[in-house]
C-alpha atoms as a PDB file:
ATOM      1  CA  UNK A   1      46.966  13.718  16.056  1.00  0.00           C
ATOM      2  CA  UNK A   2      46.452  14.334  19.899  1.00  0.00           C
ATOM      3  CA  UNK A   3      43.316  16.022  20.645  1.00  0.00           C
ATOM      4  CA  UNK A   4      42.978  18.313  23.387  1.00  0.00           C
ATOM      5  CA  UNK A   5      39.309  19.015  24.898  1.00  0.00           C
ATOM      6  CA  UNK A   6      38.056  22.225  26.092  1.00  0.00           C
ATOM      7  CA  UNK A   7      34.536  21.516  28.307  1.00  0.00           C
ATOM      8  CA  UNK A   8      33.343  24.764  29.757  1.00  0.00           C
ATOM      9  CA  UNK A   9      30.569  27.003  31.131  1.00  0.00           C
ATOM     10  CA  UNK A  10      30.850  30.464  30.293  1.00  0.00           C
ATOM     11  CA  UNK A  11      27.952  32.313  31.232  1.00  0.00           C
ATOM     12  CA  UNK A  12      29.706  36.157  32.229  1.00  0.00           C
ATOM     13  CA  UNK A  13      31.519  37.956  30.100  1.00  0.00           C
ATOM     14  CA  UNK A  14      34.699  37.929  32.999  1.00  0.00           C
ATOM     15  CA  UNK A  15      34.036  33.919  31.830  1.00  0.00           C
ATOM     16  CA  UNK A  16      34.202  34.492  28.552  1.00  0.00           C
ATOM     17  CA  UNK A  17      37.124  36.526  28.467  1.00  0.00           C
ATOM     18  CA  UNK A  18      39.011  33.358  30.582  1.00  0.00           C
ATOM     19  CA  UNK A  19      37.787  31.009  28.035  1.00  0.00           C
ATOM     20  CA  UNK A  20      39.638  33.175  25.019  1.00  0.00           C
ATOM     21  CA  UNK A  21      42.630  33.356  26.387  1.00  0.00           C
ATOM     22  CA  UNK A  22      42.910  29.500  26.793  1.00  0.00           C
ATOM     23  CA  UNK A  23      41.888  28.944  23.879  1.00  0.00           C
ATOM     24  CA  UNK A  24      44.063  31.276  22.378  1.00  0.00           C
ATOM     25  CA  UNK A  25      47.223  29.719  24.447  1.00  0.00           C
ATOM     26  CA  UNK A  26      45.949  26.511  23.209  1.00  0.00           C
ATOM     27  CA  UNK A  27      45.937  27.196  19.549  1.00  0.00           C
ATOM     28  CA  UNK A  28      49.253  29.048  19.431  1.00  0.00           C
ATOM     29  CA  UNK A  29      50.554  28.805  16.007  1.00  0.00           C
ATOM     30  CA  UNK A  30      53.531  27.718  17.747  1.00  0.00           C
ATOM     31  CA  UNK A  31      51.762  24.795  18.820  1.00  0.00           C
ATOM     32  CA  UNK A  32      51.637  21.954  15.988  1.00  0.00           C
ATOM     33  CA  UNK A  33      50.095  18.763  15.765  1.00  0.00           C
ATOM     34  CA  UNK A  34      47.205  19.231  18.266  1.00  0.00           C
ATOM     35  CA  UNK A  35      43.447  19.316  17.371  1.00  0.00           C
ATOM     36  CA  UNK A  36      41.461  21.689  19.841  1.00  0.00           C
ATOM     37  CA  UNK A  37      38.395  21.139  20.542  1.00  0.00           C
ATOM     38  CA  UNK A  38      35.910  22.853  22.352  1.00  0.00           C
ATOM     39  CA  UNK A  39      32.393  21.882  24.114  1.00  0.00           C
ATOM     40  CA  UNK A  40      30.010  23.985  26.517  1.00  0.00           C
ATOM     41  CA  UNK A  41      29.714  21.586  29.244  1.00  0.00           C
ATOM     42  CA  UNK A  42      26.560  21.096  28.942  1.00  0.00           C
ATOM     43  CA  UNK A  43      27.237  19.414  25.413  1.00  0.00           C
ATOM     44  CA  UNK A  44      30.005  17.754  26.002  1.00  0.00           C
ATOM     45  CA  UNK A  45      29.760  13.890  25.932  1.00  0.00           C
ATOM     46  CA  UNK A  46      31.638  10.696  27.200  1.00  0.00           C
ATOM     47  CA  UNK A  47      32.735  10.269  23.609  1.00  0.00           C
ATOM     48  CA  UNK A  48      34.319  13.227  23.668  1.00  0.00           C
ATOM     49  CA  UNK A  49      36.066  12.373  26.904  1.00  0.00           C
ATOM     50  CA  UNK A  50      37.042   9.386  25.244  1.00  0.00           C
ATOM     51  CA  UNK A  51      38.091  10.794  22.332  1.00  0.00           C
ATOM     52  CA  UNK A  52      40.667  13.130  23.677  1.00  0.00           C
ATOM     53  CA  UNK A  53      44.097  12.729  24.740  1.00  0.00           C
ATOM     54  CA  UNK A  54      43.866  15.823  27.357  1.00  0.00           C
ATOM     55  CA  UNK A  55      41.489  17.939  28.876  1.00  0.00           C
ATOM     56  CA  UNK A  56      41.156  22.183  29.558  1.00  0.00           C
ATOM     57  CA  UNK A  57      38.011  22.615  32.196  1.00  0.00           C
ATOM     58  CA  UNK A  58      36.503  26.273  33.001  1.00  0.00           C
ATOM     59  CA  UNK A  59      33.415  27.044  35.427  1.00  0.00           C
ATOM     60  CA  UNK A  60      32.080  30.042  37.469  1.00  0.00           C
ATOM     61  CA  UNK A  61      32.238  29.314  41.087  1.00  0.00           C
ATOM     62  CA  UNK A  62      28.347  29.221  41.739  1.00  0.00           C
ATOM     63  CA  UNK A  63      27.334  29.133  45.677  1.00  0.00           C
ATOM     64  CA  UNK A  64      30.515  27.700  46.295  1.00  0.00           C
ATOM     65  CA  UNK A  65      30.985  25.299  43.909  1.00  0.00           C
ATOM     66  CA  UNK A  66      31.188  24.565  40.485  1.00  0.00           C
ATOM     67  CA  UNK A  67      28.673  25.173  37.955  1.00  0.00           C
ATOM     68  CA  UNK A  68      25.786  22.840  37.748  1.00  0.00           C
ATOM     69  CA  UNK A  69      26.682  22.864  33.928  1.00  0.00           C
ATOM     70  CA  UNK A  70      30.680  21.260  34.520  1.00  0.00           C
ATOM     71  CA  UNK A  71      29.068  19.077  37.531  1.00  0.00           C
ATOM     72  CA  UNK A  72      26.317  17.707  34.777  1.00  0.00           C
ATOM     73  CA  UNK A  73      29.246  17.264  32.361  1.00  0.00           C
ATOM     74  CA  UNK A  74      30.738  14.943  35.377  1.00  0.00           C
ATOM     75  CA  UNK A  75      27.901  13.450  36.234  1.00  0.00           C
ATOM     76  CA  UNK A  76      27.345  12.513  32.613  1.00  0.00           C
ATOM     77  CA  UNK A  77      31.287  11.001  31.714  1.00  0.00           C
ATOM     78  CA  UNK A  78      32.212   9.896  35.039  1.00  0.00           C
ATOM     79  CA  UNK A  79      31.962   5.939  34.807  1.00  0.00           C
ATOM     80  CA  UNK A  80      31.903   5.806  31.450  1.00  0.00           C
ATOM     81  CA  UNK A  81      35.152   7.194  31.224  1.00  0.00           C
ATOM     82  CA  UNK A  82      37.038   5.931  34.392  1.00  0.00           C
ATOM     83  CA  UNK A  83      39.124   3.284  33.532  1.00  0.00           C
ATOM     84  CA  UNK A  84      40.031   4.169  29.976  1.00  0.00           C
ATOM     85  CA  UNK A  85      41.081   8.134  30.871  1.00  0.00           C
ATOM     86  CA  UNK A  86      43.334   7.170  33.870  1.00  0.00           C
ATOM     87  CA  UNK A  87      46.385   9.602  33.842  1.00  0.00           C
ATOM     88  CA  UNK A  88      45.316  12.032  30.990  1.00  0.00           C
ATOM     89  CA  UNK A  89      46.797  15.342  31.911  1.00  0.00           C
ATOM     90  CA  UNK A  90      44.102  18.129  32.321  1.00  0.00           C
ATOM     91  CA  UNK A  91      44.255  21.770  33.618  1.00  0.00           C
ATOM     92  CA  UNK A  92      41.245  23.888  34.765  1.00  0.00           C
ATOM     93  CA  UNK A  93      40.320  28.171  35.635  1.00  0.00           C
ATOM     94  CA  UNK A  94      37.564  29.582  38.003  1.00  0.00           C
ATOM     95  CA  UNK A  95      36.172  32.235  38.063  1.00  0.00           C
ATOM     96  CA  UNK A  96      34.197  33.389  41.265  1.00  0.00           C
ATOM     97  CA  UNK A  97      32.969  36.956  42.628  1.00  0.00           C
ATOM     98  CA  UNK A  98      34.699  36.407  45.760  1.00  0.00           C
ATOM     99  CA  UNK A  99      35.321  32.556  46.522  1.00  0.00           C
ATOM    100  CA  UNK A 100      36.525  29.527  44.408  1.00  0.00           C
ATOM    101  CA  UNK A 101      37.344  27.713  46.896  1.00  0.00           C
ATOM    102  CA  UNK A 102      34.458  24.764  46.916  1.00  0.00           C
ATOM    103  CA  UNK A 103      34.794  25.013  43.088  1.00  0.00           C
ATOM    104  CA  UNK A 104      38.349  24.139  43.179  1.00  0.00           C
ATOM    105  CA  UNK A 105      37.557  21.432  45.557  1.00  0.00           C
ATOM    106  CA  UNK A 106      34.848  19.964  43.547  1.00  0.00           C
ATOM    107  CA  UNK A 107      36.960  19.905  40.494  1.00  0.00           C
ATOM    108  CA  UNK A 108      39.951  18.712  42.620  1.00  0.00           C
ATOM    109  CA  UNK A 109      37.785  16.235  43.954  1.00  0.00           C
ATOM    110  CA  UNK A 110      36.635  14.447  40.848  1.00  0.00           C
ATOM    111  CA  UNK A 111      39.839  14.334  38.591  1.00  0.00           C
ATOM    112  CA  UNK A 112      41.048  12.858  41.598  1.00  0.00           C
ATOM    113  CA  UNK A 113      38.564  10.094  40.958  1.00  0.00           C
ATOM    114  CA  UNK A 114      38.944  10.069  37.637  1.00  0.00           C
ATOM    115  CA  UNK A 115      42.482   9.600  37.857  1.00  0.00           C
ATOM    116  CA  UNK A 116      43.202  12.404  35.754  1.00  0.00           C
ATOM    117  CA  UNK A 117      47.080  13.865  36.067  1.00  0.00           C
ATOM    118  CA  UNK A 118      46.915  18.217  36.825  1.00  0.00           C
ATOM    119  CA  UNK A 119      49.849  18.799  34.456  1.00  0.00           C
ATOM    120  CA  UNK A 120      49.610  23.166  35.507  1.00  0.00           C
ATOM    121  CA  UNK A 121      48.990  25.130  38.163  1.00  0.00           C
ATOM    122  CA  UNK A 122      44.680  25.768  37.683  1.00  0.00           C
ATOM    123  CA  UNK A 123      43.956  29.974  37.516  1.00  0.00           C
ATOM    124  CA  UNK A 124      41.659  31.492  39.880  1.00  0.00           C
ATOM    125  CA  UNK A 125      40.350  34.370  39.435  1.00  0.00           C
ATOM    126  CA  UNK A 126      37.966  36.423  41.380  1.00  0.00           C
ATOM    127  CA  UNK A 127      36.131  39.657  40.204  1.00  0.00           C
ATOM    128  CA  UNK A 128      37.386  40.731  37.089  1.00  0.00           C
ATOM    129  CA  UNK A 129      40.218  39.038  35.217  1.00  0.00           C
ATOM    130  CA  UNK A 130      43.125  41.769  34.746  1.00  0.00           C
ATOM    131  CA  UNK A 131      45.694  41.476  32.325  1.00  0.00           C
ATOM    132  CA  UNK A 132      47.969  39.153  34.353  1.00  0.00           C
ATOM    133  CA  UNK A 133      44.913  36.525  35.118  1.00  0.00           C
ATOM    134  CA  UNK A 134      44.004  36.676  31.181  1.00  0.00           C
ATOM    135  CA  UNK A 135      47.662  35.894  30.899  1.00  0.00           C
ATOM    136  CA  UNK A 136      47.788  32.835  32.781  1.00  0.00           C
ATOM    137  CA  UNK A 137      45.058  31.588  31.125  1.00  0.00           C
ATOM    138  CA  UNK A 138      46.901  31.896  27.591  1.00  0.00           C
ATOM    139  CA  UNK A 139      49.720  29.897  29.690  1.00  0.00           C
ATOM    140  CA  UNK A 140      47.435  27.623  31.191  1.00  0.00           C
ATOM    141  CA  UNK A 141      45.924  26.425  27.587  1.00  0.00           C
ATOM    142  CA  UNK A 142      49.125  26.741  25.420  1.00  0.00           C
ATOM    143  CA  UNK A 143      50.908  24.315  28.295  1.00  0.00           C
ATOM    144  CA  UNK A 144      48.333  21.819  28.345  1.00  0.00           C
ATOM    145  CA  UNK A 145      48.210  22.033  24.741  1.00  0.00           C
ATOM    146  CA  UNK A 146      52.298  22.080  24.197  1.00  0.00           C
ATOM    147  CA  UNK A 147      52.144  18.813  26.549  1.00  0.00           C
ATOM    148  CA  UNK A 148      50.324  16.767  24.220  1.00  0.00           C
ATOM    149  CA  UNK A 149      52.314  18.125  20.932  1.00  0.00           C
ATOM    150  CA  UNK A 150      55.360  16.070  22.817  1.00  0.00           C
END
């Protein structure tokens, strides 16, 4: 059974309220045949990496970039994973008070490294998610998941 990975850092409640709607879109009972699973970035491990077939990433945009929390997460999988995750499909959200743009280029940045395939458009949000950026999130996690039930 494909196994999609959730690593995220969701310290606000406008984070939190991201983070449920992917994971909501992600375990749509529409969706069969894919295991969800979900780590706070500061948990998650290589094996985890390495254990998944696709990847869901969420972070606050802190002082213009990502968390410290998803960059440790990085930090932590980054060569252990890079050969052997080459063109997994992944998606990611921000969420910033006003700016996401380093975050986004952080994240950008990395997968890029990694050789990880964006199979969505991410969602950005700044101040506080409305009904249409909680939406996108449900899309954002049901398409990444829906993409690995193939």
């Amino acid at each position: 059974m494909p196994t999609l990975l959730i690593v995220h850092h969701t310290p606000s409640p406008n984070c939190q309220a991201m983070f449920e709607a992917v994971v909501s879109g992600a375990t749509a009972p529409e969706i069969e045949g894919v295991r969800v699973v979900r780590r706070a970035a500061l948990s998650a491990t290589a094996g985890d990496v390495l254990d998944a077939d696709g990847y869901l990433l969420g972070t606050p945009a802190n002082l213009g970039y990502m968390s410290g929390a998803l960059k440790h997460f990085f930090d932590q999988v980054y060569y252990p994973c890079l050969d052997t995750t080459k063109g997994r499909p992944f998606g990611y959200y921000v969420h910033g008070g006003n700016d996401v743009t380093g975050a986004v280029r952080g994240i950008e940045a990395v997968t890029t490294g990694l050789g990880w395939r964006r199979a969505a458009e991410a969602v950005t949000v700044t101040g506080e998610p409305d009904k249409a950026a909680l939406e996108r999130c449900w899309e954002l996690g049901a398409t990444i998941a829906a993409g690995l039930a193939d």
